[in-house]
Protein backbone atom coordinates (compact mmCIF):
# COMPACT_ATOMS: atom_id res chain seq x y z
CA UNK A 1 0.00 0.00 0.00
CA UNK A 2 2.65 2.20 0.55
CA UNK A 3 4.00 2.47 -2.48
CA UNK A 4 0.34 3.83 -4.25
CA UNK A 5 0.22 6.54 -1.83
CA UNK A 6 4.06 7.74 -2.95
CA UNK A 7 3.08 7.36 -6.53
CA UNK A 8 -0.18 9.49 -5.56
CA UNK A 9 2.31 12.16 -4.05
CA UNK A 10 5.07 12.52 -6.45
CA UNK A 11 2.36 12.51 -9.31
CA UNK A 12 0.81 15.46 -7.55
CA UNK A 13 4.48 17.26 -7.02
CA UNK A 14 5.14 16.64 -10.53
CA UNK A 15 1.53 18.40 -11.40
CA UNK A 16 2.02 21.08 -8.94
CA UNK A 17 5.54 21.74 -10.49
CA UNK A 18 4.23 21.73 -13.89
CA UNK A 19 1.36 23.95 -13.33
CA UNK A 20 3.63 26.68 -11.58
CA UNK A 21 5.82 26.17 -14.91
CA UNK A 22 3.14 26.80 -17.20
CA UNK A 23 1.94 29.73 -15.18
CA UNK A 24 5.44 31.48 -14.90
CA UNK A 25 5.26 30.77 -18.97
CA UNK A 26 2.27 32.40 -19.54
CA UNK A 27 3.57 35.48 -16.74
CA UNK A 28 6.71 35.89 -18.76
CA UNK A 29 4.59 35.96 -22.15
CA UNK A 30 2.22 38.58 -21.08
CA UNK A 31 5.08 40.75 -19.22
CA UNK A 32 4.32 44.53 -19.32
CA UNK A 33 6.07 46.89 -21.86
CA UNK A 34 9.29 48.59 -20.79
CA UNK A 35 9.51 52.37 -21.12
CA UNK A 36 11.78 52.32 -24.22
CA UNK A 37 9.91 50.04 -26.24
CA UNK A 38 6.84 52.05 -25.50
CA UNK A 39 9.17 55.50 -26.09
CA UNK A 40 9.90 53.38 -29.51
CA UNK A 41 6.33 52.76 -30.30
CA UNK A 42 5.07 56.48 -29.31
CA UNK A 43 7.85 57.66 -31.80
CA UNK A 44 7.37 55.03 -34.89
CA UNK A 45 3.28 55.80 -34.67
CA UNK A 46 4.33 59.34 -34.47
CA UNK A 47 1.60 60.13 -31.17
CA UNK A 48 2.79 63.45 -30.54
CA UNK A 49 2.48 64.69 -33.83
CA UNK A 50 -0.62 63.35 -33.85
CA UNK A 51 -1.83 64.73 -30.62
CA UNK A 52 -0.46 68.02 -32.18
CA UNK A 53 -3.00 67.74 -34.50
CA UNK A 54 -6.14 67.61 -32.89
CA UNK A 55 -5.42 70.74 -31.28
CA UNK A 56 -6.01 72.93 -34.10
CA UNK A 57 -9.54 70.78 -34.17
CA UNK A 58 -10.54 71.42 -30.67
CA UNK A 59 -9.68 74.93 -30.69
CA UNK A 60 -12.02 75.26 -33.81
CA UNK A 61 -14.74 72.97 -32.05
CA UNK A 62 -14.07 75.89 -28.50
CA UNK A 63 -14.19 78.91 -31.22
CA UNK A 64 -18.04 77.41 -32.76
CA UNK A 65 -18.83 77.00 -29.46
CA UNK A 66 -18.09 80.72 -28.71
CA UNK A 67 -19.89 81.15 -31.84
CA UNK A 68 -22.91 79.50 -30.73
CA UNK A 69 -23.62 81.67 -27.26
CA UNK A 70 -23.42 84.53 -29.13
CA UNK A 71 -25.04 83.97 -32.21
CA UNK A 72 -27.81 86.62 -32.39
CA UNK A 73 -26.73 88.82 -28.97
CA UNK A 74 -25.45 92.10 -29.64
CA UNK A 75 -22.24 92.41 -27.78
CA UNK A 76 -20.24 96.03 -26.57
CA UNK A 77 -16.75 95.95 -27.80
CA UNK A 78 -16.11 95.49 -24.36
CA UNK A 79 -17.81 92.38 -24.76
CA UNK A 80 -16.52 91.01 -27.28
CA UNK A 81 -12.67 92.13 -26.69
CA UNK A 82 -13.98 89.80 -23.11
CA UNK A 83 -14.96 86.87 -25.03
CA UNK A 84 -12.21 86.68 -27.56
CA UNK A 85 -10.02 86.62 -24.16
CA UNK A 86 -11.85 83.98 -22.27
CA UNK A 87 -11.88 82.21 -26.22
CA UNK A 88 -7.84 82.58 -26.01
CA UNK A 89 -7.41 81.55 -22.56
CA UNK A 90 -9.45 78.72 -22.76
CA UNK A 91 -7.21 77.71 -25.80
CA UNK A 92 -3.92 78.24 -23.88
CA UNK A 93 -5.78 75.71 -20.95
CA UNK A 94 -6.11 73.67 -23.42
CA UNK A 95 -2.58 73.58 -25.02
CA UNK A 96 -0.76 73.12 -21.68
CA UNK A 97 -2.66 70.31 -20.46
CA UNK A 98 -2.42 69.09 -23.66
CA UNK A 99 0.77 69.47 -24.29
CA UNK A 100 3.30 66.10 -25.01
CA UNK A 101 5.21 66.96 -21.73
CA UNK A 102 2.11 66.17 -19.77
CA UNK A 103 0.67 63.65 -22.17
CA UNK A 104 3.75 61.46 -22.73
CA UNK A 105 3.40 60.13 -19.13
CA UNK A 106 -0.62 59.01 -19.47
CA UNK A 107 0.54 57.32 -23.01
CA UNK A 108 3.17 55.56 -21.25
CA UNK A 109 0.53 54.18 -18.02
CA UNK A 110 -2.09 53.51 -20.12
CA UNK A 111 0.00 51.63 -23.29
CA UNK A 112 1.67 49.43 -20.27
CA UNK A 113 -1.68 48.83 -18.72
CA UNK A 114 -3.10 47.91 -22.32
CA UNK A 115 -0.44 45.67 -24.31
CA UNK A 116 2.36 43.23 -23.36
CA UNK A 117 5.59 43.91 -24.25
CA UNK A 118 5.25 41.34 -27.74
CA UNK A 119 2.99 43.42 -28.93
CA UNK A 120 4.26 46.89 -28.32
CA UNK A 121 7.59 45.24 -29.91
CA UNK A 122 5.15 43.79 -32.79
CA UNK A 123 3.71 47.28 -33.01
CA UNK A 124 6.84 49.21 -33.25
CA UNK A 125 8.19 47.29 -36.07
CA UNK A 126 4.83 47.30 -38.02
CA UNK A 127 5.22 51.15 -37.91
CA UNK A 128 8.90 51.56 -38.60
CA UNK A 129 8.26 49.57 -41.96
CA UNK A 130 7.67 50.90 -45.27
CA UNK A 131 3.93 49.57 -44.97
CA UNK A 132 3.11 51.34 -41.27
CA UNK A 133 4.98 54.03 -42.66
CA UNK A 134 2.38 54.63 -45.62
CA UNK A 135 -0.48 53.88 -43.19
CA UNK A 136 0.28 56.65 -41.26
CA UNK A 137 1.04 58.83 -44.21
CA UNK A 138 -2.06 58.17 -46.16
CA UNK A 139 -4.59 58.16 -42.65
CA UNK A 140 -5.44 61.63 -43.01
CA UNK A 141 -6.38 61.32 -46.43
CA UNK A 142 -8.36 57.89 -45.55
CA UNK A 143 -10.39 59.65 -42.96
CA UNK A 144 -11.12 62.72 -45.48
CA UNK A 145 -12.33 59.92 -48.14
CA UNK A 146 -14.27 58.23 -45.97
CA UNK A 147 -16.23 61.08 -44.26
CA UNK A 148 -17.14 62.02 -48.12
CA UNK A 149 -18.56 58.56 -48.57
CA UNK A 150 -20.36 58.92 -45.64
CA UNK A 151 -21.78 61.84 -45.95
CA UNK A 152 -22.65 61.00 -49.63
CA UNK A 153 -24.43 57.71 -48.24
CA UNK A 154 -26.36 59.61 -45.41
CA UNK A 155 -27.93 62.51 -48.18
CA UNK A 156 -30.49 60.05 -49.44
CA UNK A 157 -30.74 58.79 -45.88
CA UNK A 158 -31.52 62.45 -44.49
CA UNK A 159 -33.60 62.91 -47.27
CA UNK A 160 -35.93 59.64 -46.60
CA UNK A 161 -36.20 60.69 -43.16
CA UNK A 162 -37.47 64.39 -43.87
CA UNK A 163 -39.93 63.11 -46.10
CA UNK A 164 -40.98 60.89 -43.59
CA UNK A 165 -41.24 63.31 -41.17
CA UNK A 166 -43.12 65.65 -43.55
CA UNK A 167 -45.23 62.56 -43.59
CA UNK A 168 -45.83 62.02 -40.05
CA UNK A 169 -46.65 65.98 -39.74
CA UNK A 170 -49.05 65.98 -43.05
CA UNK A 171 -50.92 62.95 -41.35
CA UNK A 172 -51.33 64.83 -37.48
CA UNK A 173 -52.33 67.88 -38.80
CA UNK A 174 -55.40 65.90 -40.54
CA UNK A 175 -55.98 63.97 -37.45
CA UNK A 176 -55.83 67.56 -35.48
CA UNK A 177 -58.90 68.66 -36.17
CA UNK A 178 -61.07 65.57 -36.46
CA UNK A 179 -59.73 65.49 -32.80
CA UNK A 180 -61.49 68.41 -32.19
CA UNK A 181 -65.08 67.41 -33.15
């Protein structure tokens, strides 16, 4: 009987052993990016230019917005010469907070809390070749072509639905007054 019971035991250390093996594997597969090969990847995918570029987008998004409250008021030069200050201010906020000295840091915490080292490696190299190269290149140009399509597909869409709606307000305005009676 003896013998069972060690063959029970060493079986188990041997399963024990090999589960703590695979489980250091998959630990070492799935090991967090180091700040260079992030640094790398941040400077292949070219993020701070990018983040560059959305600034000019928000500031034109902040200026419509300015627009917008006051559409339609008549404003003092004093009021206006106040706005156009808050506007600039409000872009300078903006900018710093923006700014790649304060964003590098969150890209860096948030690309180690989202990919493994692999593929921040795998990621680096796709955009250091000649093909993530032209991706980036030719992205702007993508997203201009497809907003066109899209807008061209949602016209006949837009136009369906006011003629729907014209429908709809055709139909209650008949039903209005037999409401009445």
């Amino acid at each position: 009987m003896p013998q069972p019971r060690r063959l029970r035991v060493r079986l188990a250390q041997q399963l024990l052993t090999a589960a703590c093996l695979a489980l250091c594997t998959l630990t070492a597969f799935a090991a967090p990016p180091s700040d260079a090969d992030i640094e790398r990847l941040l400077k292949a995918s070219r993020a701070e230019s990018m983040l560059n570029a959305i600034l000019p987008q928000m500031e034109a998004m902040q200026r419509q917005q300015f627009e917008q409250l006051t559409a339609g008021k008549p404003l003092s030069a004093e009021q206006k010469a106040d706005v156009d200050r808050i506007q600039s201010r409000t872009n300078e906020i903006v900018r710093e907070s923006l700014a790649w000295e304060q964003m590098r840091p969150l890209y860096i915490d948030v690309y180690k809390q989202t990919f493994t080292s692999e593929e921040v490696k795998a990621m680096a190299k796709f955009y250091e070749s000649p093909a993530g190269k032209s991706l980036l290149d030719k992205t702007p140009l993508l997203m201009q072509n497809l907003m066109l399509a899209i807008q061209q597909k949602m016209i006949p869409m837009l136009e369906a639905l006011q003629a729907e709606l014209k429908t709809v307000a055709e139909e209650e305005a008949k039903a209005a007054p037999a409401k009445k009676k």
